[in-house]
C-alpha atoms as a PDB file:
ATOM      1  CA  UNK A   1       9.887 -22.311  23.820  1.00  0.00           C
ATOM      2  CA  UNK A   2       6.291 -21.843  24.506  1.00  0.00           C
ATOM      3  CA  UNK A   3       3.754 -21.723  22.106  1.00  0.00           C
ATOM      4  CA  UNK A   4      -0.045 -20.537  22.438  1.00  0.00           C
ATOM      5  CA  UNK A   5      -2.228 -23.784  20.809  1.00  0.00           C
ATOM      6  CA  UNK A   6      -5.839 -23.669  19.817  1.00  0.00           C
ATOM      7  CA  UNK A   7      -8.825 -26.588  19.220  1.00  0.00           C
ATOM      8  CA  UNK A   8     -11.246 -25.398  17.145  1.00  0.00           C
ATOM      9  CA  UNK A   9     -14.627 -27.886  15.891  1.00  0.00           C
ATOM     10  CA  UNK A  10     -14.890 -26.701  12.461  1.00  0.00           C
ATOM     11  CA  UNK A  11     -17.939 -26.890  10.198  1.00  0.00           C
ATOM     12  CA  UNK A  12     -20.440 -26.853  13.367  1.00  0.00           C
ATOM     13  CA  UNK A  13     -22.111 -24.819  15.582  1.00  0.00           C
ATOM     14  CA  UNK A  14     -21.600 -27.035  18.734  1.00  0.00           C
ATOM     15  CA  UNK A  15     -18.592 -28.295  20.308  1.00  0.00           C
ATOM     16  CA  UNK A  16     -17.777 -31.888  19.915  1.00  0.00           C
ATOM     17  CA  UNK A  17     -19.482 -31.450  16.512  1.00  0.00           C
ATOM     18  CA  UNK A  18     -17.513 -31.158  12.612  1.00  0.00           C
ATOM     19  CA  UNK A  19     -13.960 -31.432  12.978  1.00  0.00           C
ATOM     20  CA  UNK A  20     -11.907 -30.896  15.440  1.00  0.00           C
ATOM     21  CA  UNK A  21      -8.375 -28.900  14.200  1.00  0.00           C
ATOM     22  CA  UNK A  22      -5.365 -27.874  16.205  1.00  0.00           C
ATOM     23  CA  UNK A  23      -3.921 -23.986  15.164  1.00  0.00           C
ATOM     24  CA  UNK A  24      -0.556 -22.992  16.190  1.00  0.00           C
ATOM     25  CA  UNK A  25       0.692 -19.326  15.064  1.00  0.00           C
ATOM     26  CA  UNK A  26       3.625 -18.644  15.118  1.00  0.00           C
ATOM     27  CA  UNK A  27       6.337 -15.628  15.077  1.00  0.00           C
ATOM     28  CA  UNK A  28       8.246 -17.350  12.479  1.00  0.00           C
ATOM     29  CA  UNK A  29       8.660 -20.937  11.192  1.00  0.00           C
ATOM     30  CA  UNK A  30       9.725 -24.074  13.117  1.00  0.00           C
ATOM     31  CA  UNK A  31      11.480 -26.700  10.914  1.00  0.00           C
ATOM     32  CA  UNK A  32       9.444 -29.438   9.190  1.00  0.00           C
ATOM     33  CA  UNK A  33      10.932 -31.830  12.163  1.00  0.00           C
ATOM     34  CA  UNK A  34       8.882 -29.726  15.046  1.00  0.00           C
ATOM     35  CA  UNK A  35       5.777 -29.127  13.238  1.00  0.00           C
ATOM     36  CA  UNK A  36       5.527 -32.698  12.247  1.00  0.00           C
ATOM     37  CA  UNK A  37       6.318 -33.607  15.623  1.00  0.00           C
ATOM     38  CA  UNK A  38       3.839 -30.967  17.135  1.00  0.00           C
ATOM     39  CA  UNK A  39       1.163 -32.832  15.103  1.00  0.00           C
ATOM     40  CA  UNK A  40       1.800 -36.371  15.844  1.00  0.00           C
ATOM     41  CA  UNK A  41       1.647 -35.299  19.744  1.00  0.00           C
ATOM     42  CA  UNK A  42      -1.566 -33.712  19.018  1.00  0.00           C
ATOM     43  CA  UNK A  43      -3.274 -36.566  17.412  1.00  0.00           C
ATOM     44  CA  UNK A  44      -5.765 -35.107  15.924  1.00  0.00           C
ATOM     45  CA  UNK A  45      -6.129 -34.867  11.605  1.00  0.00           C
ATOM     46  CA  UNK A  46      -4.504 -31.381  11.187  1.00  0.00           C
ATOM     47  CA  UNK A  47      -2.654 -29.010  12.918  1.00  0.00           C
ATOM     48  CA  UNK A  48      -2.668 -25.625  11.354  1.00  0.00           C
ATOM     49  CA  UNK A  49       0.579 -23.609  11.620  1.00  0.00           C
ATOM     50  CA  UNK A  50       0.656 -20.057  10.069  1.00  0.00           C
ATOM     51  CA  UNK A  51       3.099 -17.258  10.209  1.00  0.00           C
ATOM     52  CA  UNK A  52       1.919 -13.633   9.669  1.00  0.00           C
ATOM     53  CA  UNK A  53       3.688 -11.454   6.095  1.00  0.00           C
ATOM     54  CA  UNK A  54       2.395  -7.750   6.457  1.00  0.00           C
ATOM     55  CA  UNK A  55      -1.424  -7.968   5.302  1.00  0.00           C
ATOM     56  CA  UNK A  56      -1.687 -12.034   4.514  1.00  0.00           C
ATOM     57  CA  UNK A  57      -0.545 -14.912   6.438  1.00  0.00           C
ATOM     58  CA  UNK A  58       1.377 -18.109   5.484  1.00  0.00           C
ATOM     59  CA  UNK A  59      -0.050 -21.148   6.147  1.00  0.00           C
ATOM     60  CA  UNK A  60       1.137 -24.792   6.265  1.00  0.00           C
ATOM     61  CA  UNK A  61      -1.291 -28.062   7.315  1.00  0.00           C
ATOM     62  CA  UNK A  62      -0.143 -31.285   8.814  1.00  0.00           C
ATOM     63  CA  UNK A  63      -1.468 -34.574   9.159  1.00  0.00           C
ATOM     64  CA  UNK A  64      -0.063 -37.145  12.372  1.00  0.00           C
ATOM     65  CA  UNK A  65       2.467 -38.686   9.688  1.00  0.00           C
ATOM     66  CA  UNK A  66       2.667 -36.102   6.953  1.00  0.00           C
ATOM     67  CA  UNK A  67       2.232 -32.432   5.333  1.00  0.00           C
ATOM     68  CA  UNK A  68      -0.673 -31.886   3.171  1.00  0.00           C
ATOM     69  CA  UNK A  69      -0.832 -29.667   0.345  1.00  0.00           C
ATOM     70  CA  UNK A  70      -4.598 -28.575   1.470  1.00  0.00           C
ATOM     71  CA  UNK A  71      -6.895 -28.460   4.493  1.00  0.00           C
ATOM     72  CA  UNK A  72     -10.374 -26.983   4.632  1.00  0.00           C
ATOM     73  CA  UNK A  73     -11.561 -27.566   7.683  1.00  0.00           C
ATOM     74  CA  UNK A  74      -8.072 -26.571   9.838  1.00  0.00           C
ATOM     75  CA  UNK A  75      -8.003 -23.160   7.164  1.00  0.00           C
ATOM     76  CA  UNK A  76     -11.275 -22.426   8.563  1.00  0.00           C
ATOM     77  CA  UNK A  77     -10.168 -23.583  12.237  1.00  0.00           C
ATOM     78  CA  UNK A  78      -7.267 -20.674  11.873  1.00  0.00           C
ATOM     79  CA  UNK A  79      -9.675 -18.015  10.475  1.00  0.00           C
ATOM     80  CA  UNK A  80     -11.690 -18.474  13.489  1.00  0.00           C
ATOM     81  CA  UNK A  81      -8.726 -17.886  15.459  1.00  0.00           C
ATOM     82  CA  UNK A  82      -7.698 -14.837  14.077  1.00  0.00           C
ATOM     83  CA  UNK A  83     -11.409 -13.339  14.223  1.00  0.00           C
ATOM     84  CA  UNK A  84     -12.333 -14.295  17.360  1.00  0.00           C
ATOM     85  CA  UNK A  85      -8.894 -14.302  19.448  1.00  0.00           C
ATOM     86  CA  UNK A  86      -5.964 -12.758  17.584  1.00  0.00           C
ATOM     87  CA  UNK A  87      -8.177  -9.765  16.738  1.00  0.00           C
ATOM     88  CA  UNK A  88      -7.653  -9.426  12.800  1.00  0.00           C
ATOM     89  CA  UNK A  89      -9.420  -6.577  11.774  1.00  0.00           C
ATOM     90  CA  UNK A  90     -11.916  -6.480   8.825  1.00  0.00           C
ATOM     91  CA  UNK A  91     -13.801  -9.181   7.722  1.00  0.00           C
ATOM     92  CA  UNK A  92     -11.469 -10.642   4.947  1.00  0.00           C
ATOM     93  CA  UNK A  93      -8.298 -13.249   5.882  1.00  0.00           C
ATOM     94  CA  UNK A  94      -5.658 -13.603   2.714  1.00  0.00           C
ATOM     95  CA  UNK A  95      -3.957 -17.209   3.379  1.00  0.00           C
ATOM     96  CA  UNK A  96      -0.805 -17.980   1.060  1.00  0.00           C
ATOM     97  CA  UNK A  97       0.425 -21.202   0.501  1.00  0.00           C
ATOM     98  CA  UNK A  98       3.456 -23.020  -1.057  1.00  0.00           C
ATOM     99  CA  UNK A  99       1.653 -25.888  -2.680  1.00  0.00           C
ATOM    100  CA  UNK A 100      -2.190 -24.414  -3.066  1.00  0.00           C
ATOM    101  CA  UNK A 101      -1.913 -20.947  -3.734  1.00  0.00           C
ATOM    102  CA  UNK A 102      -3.749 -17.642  -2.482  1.00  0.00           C
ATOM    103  CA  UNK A 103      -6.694 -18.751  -0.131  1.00  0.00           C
ATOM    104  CA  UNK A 104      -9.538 -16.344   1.049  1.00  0.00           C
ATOM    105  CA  UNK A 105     -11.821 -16.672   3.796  1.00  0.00           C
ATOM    106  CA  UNK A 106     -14.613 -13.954   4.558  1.00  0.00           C
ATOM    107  CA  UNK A 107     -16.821 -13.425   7.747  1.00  0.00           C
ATOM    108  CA  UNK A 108     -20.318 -12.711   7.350  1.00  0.00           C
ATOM    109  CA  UNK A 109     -22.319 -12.902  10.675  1.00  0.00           C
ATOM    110  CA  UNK A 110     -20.701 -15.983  12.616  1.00  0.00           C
ATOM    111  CA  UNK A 111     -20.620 -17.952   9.019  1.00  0.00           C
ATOM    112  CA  UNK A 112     -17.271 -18.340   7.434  1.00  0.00           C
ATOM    113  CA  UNK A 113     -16.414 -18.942   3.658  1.00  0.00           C
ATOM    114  CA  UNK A 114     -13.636 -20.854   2.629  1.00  0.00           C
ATOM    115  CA  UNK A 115     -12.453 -18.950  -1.552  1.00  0.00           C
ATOM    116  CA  UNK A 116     -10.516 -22.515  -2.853  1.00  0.00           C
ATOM    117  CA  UNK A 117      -9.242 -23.197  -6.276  1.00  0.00           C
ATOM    118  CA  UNK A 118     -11.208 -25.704  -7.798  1.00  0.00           C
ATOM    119  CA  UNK A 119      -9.839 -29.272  -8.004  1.00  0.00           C
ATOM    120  CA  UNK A 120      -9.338 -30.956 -11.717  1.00  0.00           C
ATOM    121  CA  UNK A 121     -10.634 -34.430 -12.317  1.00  0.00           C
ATOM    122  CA  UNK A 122     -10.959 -37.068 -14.529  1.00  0.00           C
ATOM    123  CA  UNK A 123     -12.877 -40.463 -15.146  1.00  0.00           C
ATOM    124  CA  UNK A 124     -10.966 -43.322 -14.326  1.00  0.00           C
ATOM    125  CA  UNK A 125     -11.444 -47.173 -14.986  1.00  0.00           C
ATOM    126  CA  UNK A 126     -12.331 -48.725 -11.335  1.00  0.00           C
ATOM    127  CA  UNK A 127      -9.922 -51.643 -10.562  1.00  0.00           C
ATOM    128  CA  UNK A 128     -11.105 -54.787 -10.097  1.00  0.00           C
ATOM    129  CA  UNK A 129     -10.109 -54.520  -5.914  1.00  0.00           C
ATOM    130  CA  UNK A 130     -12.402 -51.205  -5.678  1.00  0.00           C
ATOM    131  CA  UNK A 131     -15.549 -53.069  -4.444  1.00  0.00           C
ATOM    132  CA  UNK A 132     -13.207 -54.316  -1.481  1.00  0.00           C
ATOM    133  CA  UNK A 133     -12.136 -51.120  -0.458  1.00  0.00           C
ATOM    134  CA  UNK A 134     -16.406 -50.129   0.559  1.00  0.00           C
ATOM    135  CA  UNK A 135     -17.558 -53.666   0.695  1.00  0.00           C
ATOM    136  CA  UNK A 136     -19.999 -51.847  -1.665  1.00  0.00           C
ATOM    137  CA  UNK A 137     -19.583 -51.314  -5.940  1.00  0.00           C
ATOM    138  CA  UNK A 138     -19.261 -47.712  -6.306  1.00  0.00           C
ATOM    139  CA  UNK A 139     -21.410 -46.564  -9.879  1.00  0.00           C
ATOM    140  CA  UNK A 140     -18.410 -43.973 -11.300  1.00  0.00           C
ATOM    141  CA  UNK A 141     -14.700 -43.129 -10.228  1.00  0.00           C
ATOM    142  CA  UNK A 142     -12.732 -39.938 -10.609  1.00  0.00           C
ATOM    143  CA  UNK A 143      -9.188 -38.977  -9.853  1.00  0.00           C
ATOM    144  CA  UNK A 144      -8.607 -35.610  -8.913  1.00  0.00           C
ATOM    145  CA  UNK A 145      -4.817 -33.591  -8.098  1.00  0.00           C
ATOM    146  CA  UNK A 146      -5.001 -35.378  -4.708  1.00  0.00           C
ATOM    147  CA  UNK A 147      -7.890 -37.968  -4.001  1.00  0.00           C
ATOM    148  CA  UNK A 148      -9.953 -40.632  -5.729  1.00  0.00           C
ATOM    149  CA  UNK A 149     -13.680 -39.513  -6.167  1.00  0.00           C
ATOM    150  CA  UNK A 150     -16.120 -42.919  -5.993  1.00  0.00           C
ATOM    151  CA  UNK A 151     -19.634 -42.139  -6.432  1.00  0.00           C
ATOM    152  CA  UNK A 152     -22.437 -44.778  -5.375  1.00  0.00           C
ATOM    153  CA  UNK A 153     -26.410 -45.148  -5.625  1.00  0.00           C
ATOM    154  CA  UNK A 154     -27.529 -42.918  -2.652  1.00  0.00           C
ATOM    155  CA  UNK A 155     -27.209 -42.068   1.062  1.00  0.00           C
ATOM    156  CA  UNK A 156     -27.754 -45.456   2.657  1.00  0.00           C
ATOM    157  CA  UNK A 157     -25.416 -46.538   0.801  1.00  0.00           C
ATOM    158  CA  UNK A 158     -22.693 -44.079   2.235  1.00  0.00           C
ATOM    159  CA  UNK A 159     -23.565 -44.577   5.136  1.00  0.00           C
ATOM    160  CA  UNK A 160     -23.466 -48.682   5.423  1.00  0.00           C
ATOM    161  CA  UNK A 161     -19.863 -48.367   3.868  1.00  0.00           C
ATOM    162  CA  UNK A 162     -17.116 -50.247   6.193  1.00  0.00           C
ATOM    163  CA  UNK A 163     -14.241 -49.300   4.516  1.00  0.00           C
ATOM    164  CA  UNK A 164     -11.134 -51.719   4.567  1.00  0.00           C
ATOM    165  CA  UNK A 165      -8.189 -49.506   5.173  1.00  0.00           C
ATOM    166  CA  UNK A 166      -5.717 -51.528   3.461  1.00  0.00           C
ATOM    167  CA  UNK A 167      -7.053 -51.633   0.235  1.00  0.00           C
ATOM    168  CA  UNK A 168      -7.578 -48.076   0.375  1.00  0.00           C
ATOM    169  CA  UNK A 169      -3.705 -47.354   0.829  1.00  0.00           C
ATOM    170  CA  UNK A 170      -3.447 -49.384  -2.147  1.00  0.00           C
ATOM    171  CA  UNK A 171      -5.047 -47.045  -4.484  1.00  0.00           C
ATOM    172  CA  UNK A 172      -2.392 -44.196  -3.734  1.00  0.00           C
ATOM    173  CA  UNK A 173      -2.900 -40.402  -3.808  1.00  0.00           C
ATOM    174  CA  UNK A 174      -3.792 -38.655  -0.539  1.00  0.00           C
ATOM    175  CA  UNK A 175      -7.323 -40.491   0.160  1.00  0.00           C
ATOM    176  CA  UNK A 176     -10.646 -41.375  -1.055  1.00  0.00           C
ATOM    177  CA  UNK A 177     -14.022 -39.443  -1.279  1.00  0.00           C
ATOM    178  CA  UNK A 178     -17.366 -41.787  -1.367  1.00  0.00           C
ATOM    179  CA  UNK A 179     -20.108 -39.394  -2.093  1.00  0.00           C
ATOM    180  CA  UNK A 180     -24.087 -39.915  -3.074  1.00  0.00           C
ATOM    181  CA  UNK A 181     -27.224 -37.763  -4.062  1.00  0.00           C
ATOM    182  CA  UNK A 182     -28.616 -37.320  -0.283  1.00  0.00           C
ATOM    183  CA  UNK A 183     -32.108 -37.598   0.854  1.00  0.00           C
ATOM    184  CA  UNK A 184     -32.370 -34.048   2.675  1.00  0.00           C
ATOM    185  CA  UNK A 185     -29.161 -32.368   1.185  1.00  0.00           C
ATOM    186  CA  UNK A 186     -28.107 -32.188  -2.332  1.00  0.00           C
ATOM    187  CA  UNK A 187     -24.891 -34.415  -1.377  1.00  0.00           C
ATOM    188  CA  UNK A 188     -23.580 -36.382   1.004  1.00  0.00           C
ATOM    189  CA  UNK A 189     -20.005 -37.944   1.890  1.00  0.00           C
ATOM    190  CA  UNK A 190     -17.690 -39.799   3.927  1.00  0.00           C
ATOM    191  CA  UNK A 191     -13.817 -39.201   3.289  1.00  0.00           C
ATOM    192  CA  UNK A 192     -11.206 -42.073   4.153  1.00  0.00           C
ATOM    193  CA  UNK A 193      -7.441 -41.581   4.139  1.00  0.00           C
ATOM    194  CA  UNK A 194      -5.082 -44.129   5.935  1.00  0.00           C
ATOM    195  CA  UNK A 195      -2.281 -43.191   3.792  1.00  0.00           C
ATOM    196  CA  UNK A 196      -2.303 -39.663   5.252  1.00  0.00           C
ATOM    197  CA  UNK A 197      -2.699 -40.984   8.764  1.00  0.00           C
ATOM    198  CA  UNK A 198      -6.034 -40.394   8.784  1.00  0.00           C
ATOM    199  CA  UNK A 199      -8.980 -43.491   8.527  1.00  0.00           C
ATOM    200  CA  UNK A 200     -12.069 -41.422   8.416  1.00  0.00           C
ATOM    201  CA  UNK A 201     -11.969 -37.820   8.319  1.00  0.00           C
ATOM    202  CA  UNK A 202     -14.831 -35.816   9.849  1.00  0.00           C
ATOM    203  CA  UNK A 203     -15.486 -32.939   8.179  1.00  0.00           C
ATOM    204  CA  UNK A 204     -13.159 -32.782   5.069  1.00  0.00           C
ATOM    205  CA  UNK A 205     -13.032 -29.062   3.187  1.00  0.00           C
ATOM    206  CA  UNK A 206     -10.927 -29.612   0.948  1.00  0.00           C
ATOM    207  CA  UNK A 207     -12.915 -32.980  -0.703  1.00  0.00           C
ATOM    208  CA  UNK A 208     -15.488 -30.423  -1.585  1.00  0.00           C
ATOM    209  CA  UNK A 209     -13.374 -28.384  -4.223  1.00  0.00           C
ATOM    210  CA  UNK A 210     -13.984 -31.716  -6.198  1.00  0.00           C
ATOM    211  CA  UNK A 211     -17.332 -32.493  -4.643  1.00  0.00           C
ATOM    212  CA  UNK A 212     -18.691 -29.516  -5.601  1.00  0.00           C
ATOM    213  CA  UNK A 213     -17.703 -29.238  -9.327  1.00  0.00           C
ATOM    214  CA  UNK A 214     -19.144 -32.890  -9.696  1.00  0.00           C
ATOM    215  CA  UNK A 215     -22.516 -32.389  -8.162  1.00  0.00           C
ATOM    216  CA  UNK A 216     -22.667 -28.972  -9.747  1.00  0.00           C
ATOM    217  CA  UNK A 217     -22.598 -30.608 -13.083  1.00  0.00           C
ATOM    218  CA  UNK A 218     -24.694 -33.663 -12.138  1.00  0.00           C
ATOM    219  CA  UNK A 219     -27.224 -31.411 -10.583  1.00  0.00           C
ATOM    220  CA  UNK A 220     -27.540 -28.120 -12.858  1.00  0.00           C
ATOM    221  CA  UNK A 221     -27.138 -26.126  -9.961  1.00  0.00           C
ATOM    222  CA  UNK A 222     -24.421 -23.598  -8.585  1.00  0.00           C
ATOM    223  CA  UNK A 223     -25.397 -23.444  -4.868  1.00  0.00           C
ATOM    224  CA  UNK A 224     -24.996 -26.695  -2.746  1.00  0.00           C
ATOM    225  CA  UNK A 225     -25.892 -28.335   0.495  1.00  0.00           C
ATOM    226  CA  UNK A 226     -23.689 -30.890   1.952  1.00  0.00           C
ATOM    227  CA  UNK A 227     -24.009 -33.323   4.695  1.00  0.00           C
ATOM    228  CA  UNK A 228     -20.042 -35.086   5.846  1.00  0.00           C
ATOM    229  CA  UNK A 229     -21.895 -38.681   7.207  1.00  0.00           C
ATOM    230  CA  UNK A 230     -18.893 -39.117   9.915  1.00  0.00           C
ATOM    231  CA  UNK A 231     -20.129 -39.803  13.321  1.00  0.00           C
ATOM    232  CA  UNK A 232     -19.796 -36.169  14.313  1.00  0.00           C
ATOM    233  CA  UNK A 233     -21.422 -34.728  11.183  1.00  0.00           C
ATOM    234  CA  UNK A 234     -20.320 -32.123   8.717  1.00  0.00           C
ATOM    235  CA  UNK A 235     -22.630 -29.254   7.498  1.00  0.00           C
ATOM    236  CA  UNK A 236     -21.142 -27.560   4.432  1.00  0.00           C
ATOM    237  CA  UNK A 237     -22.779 -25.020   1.992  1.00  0.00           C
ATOM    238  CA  UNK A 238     -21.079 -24.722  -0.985  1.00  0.00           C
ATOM    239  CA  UNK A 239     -21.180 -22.339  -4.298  1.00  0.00           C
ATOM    240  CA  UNK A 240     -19.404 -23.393  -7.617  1.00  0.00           C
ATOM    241  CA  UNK A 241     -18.204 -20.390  -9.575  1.00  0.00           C
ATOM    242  CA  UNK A 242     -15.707 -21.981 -12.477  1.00  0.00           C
ATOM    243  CA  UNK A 243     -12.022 -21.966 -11.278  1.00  0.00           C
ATOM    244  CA  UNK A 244     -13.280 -21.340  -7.889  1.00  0.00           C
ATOM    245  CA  UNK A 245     -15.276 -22.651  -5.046  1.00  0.00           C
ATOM    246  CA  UNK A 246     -17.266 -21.467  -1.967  1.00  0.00           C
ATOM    247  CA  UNK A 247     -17.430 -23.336   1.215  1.00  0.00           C
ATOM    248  CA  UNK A 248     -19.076 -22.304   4.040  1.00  0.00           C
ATOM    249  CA  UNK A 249     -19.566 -23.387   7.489  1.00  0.00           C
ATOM    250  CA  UNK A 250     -19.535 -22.109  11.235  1.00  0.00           C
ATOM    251  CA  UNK A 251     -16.731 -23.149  13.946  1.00  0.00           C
ATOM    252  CA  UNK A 252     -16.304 -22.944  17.544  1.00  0.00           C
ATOM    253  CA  UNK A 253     -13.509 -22.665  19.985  1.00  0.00           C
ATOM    254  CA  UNK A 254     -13.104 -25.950  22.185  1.00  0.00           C
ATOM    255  CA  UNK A 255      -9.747 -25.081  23.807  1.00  0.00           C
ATOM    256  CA  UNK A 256      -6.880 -22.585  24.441  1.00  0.00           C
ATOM    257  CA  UNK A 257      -3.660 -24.026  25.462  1.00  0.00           C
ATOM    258  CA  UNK A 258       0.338 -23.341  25.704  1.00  0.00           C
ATOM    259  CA  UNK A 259       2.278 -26.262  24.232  1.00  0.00           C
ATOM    260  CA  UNK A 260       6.358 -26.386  25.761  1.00  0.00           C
ATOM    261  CA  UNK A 261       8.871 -27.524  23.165  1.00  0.00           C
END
């Protein structure tokens, strides 16, 4: 069987910038077995897989080691696919998925806009190991569906965070968002999730449905710049509308491929 494979940088306007996702469409779905499989060969921190149902089109993510109930950056990866080489028509994608729900993207110009349900959190008490997980005391931590939420002092210290990833699969859930006031941007953040497979994440999308309710609140403001601190930088622009967020960023094609399975 051969299937047609895509690398898209997402949440960039250059190649070897954001994050890079892998999209696979498909006629109809492989089992869990061959995705997960197709993944792990592809190494990289999602591959997209999505399935087309009359005007919307199923969509499932996967990590190296595991399915995910959300990605941001490989939703906007396959949205760039179907725009730009699959020739969906209009400028409005409906995305359905099994564990998150209806998800929206819209084209404006060369910008896309991720529609995400917004994530729930709570405060948490920090254990007593939390310092060693950054080397650095976070200030606050929040537990959302799916990820721990540790917010520190400002931008240096985001970016002077070496993270130790075996404490960090000690506090469970999917990963952990570190995340600051930044100096040019109105946040900033570095995502880390070695229990997914995944260290350091690039450019995360899906972080930001709790990022952006958070600094939305902190910063009496509805419309957001965001800076992901990875060494291939993130640029996000996001809008906080109650149940709902906005995420926005650009994407560009890096490769088109046929995988044989």
């Amino acid at each position: 069987m051969k299937l047609q494979l895509y690398q898209i940088d997402a949440f960039t306007k250059k190649v070897f910038g954001g994050n890079p996702a892998a999209v696979c469409p498909l006629d109809e779905w492989l089992s869990d077995e061959q995705m997960q499989k197709i993944a792990m060969e592809n190494n990289l921190a999602e591959t997209a897989f999505f399935v087309q149902k009359k005007n919307q089109y199923e969509i499932r993510w996967f990590t190296p080691t595991v399915e995910v109930d959300l990605c941001g950056h490989a939703t906007l990866a396959t949205a760039h696919v179907l725009f730009n080489h699959l020739n969906h028509v209009g400028n409005t994608i409906h995305f359905i998925s099994q564990r998150s729900g209806e998800l929206i993207v819209t084209r404006k110009e060369d910008q896309l806009t991720l529609n995400f349900p917004t994530d729930i959190y709570e405060k948490v008490e920090m254990p007593v190991f939390i310092s060693a997980c950054f080397q650095i005391e976070p200030i606050e931590a929040y537990k959302g569906k799916t990820d721990f939420l540790f917010v520190f002092k400002n931008e240096t210290e985001i970016k002077s965070i070496q993270p130790d990833f075996k404490q960090i699969i000690a506090l469970g859930g999917r990963g952990a968002i570190a995340t600051a006031q930044g100096d040019e941007v109105d946040f900033v953040s570095r995502f880390f999730a070695p229990q997914s497979g995944i260290n350091e994440d690039a450019v995360t999308g899906s972080a930001h449905t709790t990022l952006t309710p958070y600094w939305s609140k902190k910063l009496r403001k509805d419309v957001l710049s965001a800076l992901q601190l990875s060494t291939r930088i993130g640029e996000l622009f996001c809008k906080y509308m109650g149940e709902r967020v906005e995420i926005s960023g650009n994407a560009v094609t890096y490769l088109i491929g046929e995988i044989d399975i």
